[in-house]
N, C-alpha and C. Protein backbone atom coordinates (compact mmCIF):
# COMPACT_ATOMS: atom_id res chain seq x y z
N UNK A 1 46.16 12.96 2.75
CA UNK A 1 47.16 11.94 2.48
C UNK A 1 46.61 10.97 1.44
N UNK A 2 47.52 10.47 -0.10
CA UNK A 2 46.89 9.95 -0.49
C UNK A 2 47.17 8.23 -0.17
N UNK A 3 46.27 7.66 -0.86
CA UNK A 3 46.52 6.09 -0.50
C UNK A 3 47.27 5.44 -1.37
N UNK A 4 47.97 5.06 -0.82
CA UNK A 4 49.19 4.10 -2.06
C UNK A 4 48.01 3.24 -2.93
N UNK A 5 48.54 2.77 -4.00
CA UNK A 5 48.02 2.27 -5.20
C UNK A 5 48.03 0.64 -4.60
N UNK A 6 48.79 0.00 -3.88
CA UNK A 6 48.94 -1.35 -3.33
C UNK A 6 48.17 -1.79 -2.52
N UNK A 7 47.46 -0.36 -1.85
CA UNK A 7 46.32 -0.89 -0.68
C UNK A 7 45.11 -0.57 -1.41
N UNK A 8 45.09 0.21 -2.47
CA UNK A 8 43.65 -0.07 -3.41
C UNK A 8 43.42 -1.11 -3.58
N UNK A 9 44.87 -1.90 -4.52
CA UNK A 9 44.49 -2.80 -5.55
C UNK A 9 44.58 -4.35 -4.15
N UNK A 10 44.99 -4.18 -2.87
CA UNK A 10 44.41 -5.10 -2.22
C UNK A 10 42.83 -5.10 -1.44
N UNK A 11 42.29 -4.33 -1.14
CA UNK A 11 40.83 -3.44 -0.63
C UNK A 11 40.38 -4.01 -2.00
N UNK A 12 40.36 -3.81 -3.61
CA UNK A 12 39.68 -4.18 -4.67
C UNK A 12 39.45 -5.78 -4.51
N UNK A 13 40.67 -6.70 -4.09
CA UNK A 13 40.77 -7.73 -4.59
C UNK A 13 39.78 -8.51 -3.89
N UNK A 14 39.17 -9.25 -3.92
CA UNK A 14 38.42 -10.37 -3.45
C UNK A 14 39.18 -10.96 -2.20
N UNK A 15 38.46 -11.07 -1.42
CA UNK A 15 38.41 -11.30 0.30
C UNK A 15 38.31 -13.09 -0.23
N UNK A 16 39.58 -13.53 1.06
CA UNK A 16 38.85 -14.65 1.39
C UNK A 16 38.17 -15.88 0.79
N UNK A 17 38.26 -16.32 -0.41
CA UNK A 17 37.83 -17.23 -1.28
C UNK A 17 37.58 -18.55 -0.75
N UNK A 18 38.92 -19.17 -0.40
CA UNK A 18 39.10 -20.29 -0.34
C UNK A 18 38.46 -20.54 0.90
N UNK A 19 38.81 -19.66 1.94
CA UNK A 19 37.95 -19.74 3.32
C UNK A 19 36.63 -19.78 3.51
N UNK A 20 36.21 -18.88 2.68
CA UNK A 20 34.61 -18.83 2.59
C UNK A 20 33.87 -19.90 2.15
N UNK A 21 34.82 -20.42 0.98
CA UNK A 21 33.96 -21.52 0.57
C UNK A 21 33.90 -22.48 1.34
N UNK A 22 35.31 -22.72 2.18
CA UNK A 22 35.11 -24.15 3.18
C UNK A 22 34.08 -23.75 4.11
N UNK A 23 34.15 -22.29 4.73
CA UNK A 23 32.62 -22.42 5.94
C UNK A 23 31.30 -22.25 4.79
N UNK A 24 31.37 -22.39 3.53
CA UNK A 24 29.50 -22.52 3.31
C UNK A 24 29.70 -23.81 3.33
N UNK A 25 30.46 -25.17 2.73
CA UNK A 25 30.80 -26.41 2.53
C UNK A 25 30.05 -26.77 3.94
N UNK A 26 30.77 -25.69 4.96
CA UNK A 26 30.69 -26.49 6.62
C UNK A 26 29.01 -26.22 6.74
N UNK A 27 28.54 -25.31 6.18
CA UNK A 27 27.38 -24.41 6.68
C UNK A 27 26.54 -25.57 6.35
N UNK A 28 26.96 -25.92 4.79
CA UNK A 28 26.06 -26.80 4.03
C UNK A 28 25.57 -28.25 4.68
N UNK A 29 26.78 -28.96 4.64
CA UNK A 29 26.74 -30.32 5.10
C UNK A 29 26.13 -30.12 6.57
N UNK A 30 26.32 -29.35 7.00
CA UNK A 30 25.07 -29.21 8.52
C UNK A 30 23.66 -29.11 8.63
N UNK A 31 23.37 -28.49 7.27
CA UNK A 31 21.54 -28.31 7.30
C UNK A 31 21.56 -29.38 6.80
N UNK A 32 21.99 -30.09 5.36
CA UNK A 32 21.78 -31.40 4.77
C UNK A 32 22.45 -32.90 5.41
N UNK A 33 22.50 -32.38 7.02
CA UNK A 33 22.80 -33.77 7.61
C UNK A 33 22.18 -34.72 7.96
N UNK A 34 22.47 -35.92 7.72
CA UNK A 34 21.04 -37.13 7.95
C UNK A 34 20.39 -36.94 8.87
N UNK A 35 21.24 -36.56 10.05
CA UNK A 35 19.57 -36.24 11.39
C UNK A 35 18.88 -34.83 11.74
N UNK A 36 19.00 -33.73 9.82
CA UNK A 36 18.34 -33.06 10.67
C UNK A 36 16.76 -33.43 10.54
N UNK A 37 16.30 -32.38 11.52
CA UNK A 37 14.64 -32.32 11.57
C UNK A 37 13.68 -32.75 10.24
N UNK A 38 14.20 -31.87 9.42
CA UNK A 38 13.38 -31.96 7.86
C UNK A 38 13.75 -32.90 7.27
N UNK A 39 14.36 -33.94 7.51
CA UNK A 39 15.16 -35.08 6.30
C UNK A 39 13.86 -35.70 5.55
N UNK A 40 13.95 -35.45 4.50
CA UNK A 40 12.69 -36.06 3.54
C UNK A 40 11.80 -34.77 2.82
N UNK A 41 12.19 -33.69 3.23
CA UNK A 41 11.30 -32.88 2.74
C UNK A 41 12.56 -31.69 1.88
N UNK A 42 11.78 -31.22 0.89
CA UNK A 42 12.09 -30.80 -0.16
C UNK A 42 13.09 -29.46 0.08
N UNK A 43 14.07 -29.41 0.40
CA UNK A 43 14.44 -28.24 0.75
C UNK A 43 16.26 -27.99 -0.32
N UNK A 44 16.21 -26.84 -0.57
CA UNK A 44 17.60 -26.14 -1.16
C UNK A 44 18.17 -25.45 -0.41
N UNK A 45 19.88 -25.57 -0.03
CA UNK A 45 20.61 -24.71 0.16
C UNK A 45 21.56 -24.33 -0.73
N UNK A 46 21.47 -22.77 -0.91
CA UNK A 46 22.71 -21.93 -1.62
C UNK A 46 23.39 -20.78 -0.75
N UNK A 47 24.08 -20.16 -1.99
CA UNK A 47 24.72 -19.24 -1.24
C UNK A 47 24.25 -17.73 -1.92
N UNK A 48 23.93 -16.64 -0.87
CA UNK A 48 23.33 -15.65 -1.70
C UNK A 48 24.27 -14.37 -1.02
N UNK A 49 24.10 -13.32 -1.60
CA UNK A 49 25.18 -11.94 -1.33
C UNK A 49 26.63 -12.06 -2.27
N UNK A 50 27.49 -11.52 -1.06
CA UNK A 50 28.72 -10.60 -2.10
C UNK A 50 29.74 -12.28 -2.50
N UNK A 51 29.40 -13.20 -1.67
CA UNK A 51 30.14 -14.35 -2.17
C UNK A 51 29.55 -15.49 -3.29
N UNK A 52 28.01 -15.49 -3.23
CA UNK A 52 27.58 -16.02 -4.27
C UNK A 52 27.78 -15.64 -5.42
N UNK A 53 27.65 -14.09 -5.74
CA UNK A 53 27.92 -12.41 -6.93
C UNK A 53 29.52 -12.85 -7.46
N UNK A 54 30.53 -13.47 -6.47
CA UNK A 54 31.91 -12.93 -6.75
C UNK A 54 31.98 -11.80 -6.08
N UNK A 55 31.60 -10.71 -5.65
CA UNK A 55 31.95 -9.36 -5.23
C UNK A 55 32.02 -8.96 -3.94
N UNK A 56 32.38 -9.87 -2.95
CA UNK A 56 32.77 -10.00 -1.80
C UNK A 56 34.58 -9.24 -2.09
N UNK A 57 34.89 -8.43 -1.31
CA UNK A 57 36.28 -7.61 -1.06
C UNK A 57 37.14 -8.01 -0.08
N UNK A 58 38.32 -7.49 0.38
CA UNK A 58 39.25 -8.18 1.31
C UNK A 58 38.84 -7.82 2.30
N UNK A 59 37.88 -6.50 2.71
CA UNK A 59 37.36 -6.41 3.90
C UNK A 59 36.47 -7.72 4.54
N UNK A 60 36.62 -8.03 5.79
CA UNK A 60 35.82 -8.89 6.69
C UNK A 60 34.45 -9.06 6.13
N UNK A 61 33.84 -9.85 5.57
CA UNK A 61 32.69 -10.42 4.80
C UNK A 61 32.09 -11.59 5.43
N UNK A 62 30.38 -11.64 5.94
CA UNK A 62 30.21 -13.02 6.14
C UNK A 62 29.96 -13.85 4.67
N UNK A 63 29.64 -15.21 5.38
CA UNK A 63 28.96 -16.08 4.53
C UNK A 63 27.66 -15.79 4.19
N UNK A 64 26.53 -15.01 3.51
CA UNK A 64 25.47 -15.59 3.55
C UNK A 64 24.88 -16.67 2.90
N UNK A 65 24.24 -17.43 3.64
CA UNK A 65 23.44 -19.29 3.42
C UNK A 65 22.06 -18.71 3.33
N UNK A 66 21.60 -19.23 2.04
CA UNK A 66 20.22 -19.82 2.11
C UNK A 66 19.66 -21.08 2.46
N UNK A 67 18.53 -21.49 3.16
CA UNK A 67 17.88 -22.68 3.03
C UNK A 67 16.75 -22.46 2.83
N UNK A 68 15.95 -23.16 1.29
CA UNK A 68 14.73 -22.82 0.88
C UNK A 68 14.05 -23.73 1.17
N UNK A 69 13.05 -24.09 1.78
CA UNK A 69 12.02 -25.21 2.01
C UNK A 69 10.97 -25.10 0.58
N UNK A 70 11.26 -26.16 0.02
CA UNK A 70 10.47 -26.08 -1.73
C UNK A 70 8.97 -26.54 -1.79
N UNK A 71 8.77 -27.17 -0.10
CA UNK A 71 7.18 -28.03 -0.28
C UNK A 71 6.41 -27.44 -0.29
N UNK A 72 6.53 -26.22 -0.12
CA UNK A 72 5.12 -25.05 -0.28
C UNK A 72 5.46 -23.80 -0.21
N UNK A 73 4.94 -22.82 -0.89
CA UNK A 73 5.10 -21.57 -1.47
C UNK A 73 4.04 -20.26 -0.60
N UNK A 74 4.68 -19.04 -0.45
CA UNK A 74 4.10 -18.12 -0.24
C UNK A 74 4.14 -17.31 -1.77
N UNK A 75 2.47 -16.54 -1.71
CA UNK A 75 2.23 -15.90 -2.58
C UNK A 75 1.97 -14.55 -2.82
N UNK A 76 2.32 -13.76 -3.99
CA UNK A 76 1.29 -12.86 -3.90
C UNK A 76 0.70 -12.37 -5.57
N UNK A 77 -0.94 -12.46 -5.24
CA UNK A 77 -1.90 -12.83 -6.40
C UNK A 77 -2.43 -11.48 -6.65
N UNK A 78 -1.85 -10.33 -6.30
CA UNK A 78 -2.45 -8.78 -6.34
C UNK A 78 -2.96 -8.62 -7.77
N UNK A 79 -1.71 -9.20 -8.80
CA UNK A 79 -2.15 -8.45 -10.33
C UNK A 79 -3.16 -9.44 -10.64
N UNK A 80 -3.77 -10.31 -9.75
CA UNK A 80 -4.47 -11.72 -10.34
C UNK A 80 -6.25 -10.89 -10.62
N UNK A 81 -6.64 -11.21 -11.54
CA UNK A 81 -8.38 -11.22 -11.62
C UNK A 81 -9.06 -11.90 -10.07
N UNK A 82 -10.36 -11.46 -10.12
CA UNK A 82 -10.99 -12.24 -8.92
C UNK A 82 -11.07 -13.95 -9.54
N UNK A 83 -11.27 -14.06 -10.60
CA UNK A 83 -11.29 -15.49 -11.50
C UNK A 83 -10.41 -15.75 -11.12
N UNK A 84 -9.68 -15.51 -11.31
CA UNK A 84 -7.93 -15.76 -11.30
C UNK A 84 -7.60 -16.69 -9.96
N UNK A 85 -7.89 -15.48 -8.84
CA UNK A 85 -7.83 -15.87 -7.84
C UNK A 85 -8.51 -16.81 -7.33
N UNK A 86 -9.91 -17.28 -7.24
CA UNK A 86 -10.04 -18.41 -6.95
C UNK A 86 -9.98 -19.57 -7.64
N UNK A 87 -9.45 -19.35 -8.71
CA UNK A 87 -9.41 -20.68 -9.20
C UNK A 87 -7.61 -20.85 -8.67
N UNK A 88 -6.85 -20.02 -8.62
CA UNK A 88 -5.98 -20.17 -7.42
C UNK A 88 -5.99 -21.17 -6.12
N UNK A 89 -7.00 -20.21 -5.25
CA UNK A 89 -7.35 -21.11 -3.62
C UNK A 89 -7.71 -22.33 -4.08
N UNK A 90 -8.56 -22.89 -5.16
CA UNK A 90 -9.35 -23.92 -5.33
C UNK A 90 -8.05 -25.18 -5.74
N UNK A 91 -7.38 -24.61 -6.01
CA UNK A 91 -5.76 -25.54 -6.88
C UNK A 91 -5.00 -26.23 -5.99
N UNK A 92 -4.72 -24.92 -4.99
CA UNK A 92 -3.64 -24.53 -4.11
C UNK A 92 -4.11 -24.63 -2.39
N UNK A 93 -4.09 -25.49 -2.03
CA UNK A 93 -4.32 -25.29 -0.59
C UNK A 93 -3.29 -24.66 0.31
N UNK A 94 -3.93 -24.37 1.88
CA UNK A 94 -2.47 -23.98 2.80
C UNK A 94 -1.40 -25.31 2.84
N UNK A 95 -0.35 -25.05 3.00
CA UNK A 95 0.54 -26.13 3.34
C UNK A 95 0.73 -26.49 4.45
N UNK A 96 0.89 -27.54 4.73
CA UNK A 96 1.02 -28.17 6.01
C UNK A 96 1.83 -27.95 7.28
N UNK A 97 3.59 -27.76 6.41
CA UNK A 97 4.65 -27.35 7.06
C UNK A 97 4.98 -25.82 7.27
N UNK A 98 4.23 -25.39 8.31
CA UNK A 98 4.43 -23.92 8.84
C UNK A 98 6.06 -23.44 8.02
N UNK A 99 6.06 -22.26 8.22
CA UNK A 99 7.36 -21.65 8.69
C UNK A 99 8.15 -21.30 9.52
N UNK A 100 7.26 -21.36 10.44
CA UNK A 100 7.70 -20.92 12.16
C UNK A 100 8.50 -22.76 12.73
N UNK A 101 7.74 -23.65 12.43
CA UNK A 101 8.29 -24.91 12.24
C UNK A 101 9.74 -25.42 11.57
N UNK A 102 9.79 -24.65 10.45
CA UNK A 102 10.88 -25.43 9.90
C UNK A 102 11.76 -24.22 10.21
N UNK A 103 11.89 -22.93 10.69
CA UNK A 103 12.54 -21.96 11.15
C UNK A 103 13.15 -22.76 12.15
N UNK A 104 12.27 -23.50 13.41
CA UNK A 104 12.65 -24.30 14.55
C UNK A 104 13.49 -24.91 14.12
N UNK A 105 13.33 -26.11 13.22
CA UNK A 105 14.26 -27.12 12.80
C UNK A 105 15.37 -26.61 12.15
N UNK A 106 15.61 -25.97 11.70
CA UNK A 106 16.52 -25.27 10.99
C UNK A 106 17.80 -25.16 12.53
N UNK A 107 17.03 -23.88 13.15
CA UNK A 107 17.65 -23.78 14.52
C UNK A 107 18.18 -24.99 15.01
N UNK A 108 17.59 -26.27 15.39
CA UNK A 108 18.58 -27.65 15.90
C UNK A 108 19.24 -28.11 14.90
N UNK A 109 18.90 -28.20 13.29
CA UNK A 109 20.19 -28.26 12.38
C UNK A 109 21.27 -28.04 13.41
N UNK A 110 21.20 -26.28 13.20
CA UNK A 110 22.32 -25.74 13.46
C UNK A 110 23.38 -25.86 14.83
N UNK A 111 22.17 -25.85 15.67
CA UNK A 111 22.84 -26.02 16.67
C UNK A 111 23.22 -27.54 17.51
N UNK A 112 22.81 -28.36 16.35
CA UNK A 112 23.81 -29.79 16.63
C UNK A 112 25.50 -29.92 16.46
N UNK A 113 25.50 -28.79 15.08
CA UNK A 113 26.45 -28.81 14.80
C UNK A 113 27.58 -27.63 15.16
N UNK A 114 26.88 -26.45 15.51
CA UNK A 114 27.88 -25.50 15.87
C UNK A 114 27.45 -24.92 17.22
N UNK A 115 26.57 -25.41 18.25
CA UNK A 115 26.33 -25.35 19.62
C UNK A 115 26.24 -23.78 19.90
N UNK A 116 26.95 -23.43 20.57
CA UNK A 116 26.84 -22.08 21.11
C UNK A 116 27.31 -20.96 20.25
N UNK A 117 27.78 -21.85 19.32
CA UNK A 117 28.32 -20.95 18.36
C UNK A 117 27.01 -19.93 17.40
N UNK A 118 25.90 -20.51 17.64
CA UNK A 118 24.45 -20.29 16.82
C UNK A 118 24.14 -19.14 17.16
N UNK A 119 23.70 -18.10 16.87
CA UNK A 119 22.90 -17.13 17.67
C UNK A 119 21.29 -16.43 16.78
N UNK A 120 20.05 -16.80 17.48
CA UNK A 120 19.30 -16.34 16.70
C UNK A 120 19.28 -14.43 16.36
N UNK A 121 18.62 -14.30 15.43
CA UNK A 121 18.86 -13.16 15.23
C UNK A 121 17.61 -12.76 14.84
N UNK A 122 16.93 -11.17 14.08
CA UNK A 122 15.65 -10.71 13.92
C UNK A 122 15.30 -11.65 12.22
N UNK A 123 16.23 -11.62 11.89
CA UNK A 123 16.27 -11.93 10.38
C UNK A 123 17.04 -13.43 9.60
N UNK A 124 17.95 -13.48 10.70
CA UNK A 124 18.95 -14.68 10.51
C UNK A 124 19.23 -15.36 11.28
N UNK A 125 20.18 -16.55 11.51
CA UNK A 125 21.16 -17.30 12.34
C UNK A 125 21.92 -16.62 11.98
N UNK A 126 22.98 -16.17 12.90
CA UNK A 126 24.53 -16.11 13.02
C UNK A 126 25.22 -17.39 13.10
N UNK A 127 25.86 -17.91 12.71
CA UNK A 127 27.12 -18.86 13.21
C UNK A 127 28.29 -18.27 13.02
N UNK A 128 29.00 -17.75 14.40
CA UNK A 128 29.98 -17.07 14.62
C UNK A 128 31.38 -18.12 13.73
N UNK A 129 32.32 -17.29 13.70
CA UNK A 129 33.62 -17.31 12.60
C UNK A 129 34.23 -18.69 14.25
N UNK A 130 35.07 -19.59 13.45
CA UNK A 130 35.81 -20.54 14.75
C UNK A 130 36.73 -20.80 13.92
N UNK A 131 38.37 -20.65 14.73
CA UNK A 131 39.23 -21.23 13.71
C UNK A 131 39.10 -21.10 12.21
N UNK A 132 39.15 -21.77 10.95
CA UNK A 132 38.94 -21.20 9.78
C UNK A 132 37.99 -21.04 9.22
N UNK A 133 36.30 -21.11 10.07
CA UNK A 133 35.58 -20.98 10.08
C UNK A 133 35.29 -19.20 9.99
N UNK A 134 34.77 -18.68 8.97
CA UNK A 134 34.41 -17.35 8.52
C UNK A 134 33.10 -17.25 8.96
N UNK A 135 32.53 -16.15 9.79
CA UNK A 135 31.47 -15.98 10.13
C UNK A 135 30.60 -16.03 9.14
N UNK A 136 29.05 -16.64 9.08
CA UNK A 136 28.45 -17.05 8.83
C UNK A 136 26.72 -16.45 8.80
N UNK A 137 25.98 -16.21 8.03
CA UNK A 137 24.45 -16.17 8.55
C UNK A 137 23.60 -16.72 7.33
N UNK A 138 22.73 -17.60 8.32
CA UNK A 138 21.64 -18.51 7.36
C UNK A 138 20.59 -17.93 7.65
N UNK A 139 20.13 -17.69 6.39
CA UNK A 139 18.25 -17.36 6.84
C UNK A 139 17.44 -18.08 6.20
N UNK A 140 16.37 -18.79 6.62
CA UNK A 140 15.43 -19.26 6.22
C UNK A 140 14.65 -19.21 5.42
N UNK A 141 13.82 -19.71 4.66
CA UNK A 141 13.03 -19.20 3.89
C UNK A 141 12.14 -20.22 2.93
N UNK A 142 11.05 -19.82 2.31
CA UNK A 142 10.34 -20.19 1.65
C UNK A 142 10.52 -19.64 0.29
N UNK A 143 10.26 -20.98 -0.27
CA UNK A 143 9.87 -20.18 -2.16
C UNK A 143 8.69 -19.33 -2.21
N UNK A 144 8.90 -18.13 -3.20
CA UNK A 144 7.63 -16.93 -2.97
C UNK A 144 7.72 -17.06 -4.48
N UNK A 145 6.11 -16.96 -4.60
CA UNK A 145 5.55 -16.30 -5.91
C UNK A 145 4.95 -15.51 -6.21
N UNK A 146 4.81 -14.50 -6.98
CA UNK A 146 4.80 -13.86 -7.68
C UNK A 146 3.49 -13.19 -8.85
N UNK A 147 2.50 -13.88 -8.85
CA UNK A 147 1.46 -14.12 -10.17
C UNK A 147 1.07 -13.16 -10.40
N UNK A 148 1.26 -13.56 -12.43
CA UNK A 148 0.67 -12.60 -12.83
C UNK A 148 -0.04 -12.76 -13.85
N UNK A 149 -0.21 -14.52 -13.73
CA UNK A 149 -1.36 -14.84 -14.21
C UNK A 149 -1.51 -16.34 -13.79
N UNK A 150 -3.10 -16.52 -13.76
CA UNK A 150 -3.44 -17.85 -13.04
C UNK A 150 -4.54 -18.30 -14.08
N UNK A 151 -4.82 -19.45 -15.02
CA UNK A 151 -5.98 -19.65 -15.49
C UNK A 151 -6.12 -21.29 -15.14
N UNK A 152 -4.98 -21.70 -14.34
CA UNK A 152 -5.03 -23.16 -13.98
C UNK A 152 -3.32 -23.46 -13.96
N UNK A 153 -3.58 -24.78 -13.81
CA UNK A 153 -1.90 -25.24 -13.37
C UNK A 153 -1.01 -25.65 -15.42
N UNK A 154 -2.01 -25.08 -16.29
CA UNK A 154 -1.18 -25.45 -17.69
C UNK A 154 -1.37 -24.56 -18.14
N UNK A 155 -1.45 -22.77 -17.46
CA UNK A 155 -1.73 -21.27 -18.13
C UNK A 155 -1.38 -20.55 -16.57
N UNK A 156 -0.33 -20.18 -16.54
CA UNK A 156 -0.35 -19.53 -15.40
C UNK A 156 1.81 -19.12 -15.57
N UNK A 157 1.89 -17.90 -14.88
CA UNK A 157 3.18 -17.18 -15.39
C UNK A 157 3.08 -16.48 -13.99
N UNK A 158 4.65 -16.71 -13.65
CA UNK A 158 4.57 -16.23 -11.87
C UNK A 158 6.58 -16.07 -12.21
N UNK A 159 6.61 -14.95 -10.91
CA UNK A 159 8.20 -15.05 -10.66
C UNK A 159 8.29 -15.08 -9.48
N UNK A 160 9.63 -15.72 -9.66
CA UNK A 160 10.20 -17.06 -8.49
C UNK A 160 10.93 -16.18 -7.75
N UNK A 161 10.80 -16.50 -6.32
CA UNK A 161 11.68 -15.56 -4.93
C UNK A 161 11.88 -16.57 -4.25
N UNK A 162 12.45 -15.62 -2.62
CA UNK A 162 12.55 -16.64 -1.58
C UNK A 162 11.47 -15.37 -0.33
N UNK A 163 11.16 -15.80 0.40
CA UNK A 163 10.32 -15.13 1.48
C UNK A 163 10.83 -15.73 2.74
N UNK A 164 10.71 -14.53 4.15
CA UNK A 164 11.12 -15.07 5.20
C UNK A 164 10.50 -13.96 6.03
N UNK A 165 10.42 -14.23 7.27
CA UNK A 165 9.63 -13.64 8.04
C UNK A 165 10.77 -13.42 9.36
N UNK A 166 10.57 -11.82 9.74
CA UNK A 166 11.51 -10.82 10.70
C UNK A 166 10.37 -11.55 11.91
N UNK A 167 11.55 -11.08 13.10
CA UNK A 167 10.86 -11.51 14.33
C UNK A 167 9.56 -10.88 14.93
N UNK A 168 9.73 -9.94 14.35
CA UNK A 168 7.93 -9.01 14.21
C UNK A 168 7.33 -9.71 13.74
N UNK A 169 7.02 -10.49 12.53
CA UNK A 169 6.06 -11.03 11.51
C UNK A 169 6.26 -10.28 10.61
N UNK A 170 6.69 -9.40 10.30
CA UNK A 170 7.02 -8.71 8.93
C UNK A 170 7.38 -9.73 7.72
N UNK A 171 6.69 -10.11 6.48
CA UNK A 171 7.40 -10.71 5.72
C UNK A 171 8.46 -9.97 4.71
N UNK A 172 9.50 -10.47 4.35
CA UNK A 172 10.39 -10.22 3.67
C UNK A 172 10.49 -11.04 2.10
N UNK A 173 10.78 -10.41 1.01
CA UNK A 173 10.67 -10.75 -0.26
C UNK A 173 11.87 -9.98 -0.93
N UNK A 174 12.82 -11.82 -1.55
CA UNK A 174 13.74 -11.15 -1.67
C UNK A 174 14.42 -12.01 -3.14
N UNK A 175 15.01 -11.99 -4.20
CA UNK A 175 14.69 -12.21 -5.34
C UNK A 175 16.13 -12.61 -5.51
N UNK A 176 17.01 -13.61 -4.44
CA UNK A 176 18.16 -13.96 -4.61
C UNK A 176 19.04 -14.41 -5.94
N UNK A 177 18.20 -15.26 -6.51
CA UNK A 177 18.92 -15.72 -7.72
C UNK A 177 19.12 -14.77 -8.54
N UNK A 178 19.06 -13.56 -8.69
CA UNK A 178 18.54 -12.33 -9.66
C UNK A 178 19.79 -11.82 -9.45
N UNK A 179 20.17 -11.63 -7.95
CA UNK A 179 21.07 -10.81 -8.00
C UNK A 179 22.52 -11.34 -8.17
């Protein structure tokens, strides 16, 4: 049986626009609310996948939310010289603010504002769809770099990610703005 030409060209069309954008709006103003946990510390939220791209479809689509914590960076220095590298460690200390920490805070963000609606996940928050609320998932994350060259902080060339860590400890590296 073939498919009428009207249910292509609706299946083609873009899902959901106006909706989506009000739940990242909602998603947003919840991590960047005056009482969450992190207030004062350096952090970005965007929007990454088929709605950040434009290429979200009329099929059922979540939101995906980023929140990047900017005060300190995960690395990786593989293509680096041994020079390289410690004059790296010597620059660059560990950072203060875990990930497992601001993962936490992240979590009461969320769940000040959307309660039971939260659900942790291996990789993400869920915040389930409510009223015109479109389901939702935030994942956490850190800025990741990249180096592929280090000779100090006024000679050095690195590319920019986000990193996040699965409930195993597995880290994840994932190059959002790119796509």
């Amino acid at each position: 049986m073939a498919i009428p030409e009207r249910q292509l060209e609706t299946w083609a069309g873009q899902g959901a626009v106006a909706q989506s954008a009000t739940t990242y709006a909602t998603i947003k103003r919840a991590l960047e609310a005056r009482d969450v946990p992190y207030r004062g510390r350096s952090v970005s939220v965007f929007l990454q996948g088929s709605y950040a791209n434009d290429t979200n479809i009329y099929a059922e689509s979540d939101v995906d939310t980023v929140i990047r914590y900017d005060g300190a960076f995960f690395h990786d220095l593989t293509d680096l010289s041994a020079t390289e590298q410690a004059a790296f460690a010597a620059t660059h200390p560990d950072g203060e603010y875990r990930y497992d920490a601001f993962k936490d805070d992240v979590h009461i963000a969320l769940w000040n504002a959307f309660e039971t609606d939260v659900t942790p996940g291996n990789k993400v928050f869920n915040v389930a769809a409510n009223g015109s609320r479109r389901s939702a998932d935030v994942v956490v994350t850190f800025e990741f770099r990249r180096y592929f060259r280090f000779r100090g902080e006024s000679d050095l060339r690195y590319e920019t990610g986000v990193c996040f860590f699965r409930g195993d400890g597995v880290r994840i590296v994932n190059y959002p703005r790119q796509h």
